[in-house]
PDB file of N, CA and C in Angstrom:
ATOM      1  N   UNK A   1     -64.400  66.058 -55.170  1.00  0.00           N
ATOM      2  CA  UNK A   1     -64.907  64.710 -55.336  1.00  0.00           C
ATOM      3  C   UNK A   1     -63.927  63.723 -54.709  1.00  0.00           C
ATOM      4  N   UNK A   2     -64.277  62.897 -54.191  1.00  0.00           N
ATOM      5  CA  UNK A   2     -63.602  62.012 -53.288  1.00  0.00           C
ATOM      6  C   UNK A   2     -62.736  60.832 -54.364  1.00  0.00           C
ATOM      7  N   UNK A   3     -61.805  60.281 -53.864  1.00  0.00           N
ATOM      8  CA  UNK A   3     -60.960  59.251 -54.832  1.00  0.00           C
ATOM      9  C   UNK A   3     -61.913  57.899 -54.846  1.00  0.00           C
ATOM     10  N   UNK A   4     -62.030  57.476 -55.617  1.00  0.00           N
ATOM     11  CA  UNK A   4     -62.806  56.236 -55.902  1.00  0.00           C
ATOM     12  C   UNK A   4     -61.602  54.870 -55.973  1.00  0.00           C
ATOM     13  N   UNK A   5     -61.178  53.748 -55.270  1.00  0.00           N
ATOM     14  CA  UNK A   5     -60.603  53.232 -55.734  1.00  0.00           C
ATOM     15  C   UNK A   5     -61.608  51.828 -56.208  1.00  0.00           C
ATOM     16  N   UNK A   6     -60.885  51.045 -57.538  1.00  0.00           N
ATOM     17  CA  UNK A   6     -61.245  50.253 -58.328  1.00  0.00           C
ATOM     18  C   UNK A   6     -60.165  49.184 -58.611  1.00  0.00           C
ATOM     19  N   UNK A   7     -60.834  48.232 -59.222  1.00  0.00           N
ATOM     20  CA  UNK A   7     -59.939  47.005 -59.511  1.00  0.00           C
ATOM     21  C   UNK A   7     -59.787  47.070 -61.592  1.00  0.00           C
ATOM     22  N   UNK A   8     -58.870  46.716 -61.591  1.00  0.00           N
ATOM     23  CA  UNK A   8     -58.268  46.802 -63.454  1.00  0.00           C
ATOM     24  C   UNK A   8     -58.311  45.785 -63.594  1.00  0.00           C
ATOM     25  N   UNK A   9     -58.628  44.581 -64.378  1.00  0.00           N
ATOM     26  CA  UNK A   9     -58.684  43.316 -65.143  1.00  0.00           C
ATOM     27  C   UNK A   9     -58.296  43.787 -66.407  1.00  0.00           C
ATOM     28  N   UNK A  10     -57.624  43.473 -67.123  1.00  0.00           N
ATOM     29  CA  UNK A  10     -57.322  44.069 -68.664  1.00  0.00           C
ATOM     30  C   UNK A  10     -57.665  42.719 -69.465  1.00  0.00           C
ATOM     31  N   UNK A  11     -57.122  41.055 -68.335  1.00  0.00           N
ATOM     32  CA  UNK A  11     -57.418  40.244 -69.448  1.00  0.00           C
ATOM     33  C   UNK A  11     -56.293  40.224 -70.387  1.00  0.00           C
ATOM     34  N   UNK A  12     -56.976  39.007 -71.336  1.00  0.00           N
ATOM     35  CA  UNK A  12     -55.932  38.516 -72.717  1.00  0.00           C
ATOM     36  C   UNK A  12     -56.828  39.746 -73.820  1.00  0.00           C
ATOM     37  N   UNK A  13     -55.943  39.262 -74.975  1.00  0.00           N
ATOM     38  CA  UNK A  13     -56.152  39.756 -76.241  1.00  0.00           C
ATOM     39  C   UNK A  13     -56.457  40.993 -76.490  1.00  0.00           C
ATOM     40  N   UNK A  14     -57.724  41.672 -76.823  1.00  0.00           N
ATOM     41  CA  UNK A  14     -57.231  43.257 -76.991  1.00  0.00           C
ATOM     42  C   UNK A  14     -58.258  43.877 -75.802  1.00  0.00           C
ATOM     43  N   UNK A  15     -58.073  43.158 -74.509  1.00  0.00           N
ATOM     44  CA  UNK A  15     -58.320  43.945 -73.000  1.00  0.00           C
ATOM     45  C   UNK A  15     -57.710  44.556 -72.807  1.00  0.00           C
ATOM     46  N   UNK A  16     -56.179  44.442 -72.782  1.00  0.00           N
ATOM     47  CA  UNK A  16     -55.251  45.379 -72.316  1.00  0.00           C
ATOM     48  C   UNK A  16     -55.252  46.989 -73.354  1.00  0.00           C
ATOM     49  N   UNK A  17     -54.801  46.699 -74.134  1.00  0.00           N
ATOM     50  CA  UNK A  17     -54.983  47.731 -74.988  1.00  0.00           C
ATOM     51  C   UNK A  17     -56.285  49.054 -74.519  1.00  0.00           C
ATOM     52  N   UNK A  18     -57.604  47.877 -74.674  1.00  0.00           N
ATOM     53  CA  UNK A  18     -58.451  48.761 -74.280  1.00  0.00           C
ATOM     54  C   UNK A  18     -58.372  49.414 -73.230  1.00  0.00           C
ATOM     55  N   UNK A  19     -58.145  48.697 -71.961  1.00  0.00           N
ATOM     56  CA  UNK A  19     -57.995  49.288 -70.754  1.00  0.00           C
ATOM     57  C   UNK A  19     -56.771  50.397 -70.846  1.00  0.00           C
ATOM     58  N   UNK A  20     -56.192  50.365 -71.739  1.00  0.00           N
ATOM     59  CA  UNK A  20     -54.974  51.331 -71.398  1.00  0.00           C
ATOM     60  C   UNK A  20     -55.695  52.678 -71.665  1.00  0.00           C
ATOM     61  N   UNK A  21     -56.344  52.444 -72.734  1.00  0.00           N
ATOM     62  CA  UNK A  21     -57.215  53.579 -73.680  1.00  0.00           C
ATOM     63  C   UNK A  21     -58.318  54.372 -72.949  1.00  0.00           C
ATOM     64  N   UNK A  22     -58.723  53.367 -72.059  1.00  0.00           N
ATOM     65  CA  UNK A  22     -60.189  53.825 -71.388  1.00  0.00           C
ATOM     66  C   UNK A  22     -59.292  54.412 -70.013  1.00  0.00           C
ATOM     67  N   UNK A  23     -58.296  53.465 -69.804  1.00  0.00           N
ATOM     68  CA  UNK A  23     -57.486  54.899 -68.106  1.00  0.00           C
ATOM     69  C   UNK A  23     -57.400  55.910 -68.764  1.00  0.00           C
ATOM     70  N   UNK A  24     -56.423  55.765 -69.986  1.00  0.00           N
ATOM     71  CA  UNK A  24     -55.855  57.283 -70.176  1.00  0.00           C
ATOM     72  C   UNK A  24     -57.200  58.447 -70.759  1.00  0.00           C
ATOM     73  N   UNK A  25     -58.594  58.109 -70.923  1.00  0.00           N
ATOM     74  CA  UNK A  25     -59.023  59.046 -71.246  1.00  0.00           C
ATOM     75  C   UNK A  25     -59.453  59.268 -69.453  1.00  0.00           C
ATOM     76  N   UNK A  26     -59.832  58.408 -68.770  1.00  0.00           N
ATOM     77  CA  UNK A  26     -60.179  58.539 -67.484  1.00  0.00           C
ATOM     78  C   UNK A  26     -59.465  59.147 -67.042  1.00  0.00           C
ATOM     79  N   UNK A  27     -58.112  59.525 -67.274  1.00  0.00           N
ATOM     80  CA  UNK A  27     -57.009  60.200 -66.575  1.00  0.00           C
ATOM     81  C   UNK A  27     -57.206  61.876 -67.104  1.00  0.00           C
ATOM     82  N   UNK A  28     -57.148  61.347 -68.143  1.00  0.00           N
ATOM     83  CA  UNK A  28     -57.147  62.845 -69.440  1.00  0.00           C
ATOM     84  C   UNK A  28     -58.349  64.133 -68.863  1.00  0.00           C
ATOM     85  N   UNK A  29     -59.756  63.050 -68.056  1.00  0.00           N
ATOM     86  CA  UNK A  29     -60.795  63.991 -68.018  1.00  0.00           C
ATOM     87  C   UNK A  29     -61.157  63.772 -66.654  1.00  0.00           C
ATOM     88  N   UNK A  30     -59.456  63.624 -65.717  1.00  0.00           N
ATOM     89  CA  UNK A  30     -59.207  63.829 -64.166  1.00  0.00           C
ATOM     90  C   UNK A  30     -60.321  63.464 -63.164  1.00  0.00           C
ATOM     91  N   UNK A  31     -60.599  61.838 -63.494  1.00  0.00           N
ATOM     92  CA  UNK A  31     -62.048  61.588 -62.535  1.00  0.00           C
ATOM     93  C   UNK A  31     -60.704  60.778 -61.592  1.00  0.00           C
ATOM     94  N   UNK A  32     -61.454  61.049 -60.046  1.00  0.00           N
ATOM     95  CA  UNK A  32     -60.723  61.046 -59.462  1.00  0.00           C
ATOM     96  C   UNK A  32     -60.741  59.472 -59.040  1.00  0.00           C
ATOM     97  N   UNK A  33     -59.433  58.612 -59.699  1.00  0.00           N
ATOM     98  CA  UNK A  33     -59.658  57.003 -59.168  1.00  0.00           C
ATOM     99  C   UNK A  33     -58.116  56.507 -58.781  1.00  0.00           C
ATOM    100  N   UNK A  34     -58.405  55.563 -58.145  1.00  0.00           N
ATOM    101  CA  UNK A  34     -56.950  54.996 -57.954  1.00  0.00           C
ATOM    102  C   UNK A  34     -57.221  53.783 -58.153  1.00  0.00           C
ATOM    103  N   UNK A  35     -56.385  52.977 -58.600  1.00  0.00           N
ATOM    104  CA  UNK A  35     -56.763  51.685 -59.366  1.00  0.00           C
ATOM    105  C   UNK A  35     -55.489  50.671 -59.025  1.00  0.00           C
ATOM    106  N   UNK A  36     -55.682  49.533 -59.209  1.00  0.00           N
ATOM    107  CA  UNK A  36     -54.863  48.083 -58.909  1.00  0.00           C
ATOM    108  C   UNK A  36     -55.626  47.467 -59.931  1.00  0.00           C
ATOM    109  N   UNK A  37     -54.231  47.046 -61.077  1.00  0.00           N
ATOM    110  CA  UNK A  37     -54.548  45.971 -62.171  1.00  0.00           C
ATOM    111  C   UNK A  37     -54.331  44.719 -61.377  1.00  0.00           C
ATOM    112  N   UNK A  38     -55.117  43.753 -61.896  1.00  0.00           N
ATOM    113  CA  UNK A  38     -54.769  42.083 -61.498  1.00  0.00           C
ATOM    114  C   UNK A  38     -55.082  41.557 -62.792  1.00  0.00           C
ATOM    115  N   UNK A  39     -54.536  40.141 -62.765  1.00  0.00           N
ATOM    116  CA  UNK A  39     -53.889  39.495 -63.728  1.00  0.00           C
ATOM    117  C   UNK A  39     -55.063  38.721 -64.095  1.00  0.00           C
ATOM    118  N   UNK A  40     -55.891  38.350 -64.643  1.00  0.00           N
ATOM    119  CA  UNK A  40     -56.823  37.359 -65.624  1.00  0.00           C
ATOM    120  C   UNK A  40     -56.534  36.915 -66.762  1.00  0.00           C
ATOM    121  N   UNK A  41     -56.854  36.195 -67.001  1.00  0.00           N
ATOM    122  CA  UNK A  41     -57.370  35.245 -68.099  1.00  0.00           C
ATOM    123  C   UNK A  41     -56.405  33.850 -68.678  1.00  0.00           C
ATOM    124  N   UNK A  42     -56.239  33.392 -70.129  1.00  0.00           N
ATOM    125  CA  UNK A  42     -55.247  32.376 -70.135  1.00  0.00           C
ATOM    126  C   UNK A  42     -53.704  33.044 -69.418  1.00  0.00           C
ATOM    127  N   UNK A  43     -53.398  33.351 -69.202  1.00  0.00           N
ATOM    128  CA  UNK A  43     -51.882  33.326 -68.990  1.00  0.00           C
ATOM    129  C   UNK A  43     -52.198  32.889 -67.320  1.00  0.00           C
ATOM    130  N   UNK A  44     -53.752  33.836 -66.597  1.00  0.00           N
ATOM    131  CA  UNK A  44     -53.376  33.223 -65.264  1.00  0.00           C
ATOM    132  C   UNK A  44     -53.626  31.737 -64.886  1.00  0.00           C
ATOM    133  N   UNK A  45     -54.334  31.370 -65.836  1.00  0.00           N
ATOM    134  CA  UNK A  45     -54.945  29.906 -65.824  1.00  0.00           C
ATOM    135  C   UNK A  45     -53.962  29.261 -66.234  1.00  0.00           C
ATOM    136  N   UNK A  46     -53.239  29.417 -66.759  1.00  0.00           N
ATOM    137  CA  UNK A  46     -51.873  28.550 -67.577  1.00  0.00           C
ATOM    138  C   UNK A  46     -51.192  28.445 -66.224  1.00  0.00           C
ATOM    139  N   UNK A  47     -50.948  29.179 -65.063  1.00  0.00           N
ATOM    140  CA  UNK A  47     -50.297  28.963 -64.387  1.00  0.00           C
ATOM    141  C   UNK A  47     -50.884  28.352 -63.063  1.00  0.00           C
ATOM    142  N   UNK A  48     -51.962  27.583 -63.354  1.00  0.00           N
ATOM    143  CA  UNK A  48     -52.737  26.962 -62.463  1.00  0.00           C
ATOM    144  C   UNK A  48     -53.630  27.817 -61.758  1.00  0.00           C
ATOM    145  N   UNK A  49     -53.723  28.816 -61.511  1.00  0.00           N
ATOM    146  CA  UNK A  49     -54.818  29.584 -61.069  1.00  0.00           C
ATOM    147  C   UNK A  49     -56.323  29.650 -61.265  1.00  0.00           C
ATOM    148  N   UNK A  50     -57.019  29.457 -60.785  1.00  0.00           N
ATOM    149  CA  UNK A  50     -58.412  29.978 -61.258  1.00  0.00           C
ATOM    150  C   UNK A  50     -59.048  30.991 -60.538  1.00  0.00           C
ATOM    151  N   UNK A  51     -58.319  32.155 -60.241  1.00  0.00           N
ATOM    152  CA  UNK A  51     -59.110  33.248 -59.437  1.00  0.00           C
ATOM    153  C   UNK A  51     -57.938  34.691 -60.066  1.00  0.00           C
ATOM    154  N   UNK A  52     -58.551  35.314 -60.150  1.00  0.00           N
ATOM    155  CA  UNK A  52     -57.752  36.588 -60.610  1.00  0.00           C
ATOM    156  C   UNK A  52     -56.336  36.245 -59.578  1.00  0.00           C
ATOM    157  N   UNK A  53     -55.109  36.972 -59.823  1.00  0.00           N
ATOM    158  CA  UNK A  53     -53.859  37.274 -59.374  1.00  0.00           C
ATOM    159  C   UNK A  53     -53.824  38.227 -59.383  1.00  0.00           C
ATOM    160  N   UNK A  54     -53.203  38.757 -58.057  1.00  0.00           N
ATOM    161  CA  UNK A  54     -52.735  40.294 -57.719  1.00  0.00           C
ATOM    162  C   UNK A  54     -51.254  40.534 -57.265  1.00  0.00           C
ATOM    163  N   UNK A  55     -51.113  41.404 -57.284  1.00  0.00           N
ATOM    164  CA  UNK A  55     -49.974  41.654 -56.461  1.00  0.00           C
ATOM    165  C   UNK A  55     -49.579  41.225 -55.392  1.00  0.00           C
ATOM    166  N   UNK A  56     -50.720  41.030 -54.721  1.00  0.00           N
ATOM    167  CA  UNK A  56     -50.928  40.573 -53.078  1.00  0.00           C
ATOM    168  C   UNK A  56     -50.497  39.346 -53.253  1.00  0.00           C
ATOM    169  N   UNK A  57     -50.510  38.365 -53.929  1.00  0.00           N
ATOM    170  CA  UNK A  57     -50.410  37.183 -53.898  1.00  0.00           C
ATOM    171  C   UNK A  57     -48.788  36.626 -53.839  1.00  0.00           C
ATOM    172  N   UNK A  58     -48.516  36.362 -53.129  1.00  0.00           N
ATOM    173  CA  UNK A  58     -46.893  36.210 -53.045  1.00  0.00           C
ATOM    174  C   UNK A  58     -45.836  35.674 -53.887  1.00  0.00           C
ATOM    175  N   UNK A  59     -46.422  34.890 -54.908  1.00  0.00           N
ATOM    176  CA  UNK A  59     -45.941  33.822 -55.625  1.00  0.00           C
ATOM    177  C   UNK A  59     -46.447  33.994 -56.924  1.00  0.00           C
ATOM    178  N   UNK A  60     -47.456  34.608 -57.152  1.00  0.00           N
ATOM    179  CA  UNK A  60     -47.395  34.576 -58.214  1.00  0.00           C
ATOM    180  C   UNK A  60     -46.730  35.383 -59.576  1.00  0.00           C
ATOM    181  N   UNK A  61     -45.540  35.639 -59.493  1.00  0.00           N
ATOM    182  CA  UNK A  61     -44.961  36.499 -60.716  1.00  0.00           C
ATOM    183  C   UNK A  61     -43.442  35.597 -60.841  1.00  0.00           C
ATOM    184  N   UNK A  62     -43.511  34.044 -59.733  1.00  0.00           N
ATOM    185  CA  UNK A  62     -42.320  33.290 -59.901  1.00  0.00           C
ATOM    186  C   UNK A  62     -43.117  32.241 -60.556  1.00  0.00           C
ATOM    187  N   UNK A  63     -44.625  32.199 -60.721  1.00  0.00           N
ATOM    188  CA  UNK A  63     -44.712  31.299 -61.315  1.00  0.00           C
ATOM    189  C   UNK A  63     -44.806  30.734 -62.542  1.00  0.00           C
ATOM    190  N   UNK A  64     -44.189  29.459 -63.270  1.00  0.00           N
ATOM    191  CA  UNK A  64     -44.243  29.303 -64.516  1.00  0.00           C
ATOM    192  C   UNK A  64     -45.334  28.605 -65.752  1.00  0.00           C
TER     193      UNK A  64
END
């Protein structure tokens, strides 16, 4: 089966958590994905953003 890659949003409050829960069974029952989390919700908006943050984005992990 071919690698699927996907995007991770985890989000505020109990997104992350979940998402941790839902990779690791995704991992556990070896479907084949490769994944990139980006940053949503209040914390990215707090920092003036209104579009998901990624890694890609150059600036954003200096910002306050």
């Amino acid at each position: 089966m071919e690698t699927q890659k996907i995007v991770v949003a985890p989000g505020d409050g109990i997104g992350p958590e979940l998402t941790d829960a839902v990779l690791d069974i995704l991992s556990a029952a070896k479907v084949p994905l490769e994944y990139e989390k980006i940053q949503v919700g209040q914390s990215v908006y707090l920092k003036g953003l209104t579009v998901a943050a990624s890694r890609h984005e150059p600036d954003y992990y200096s910002r306050e």
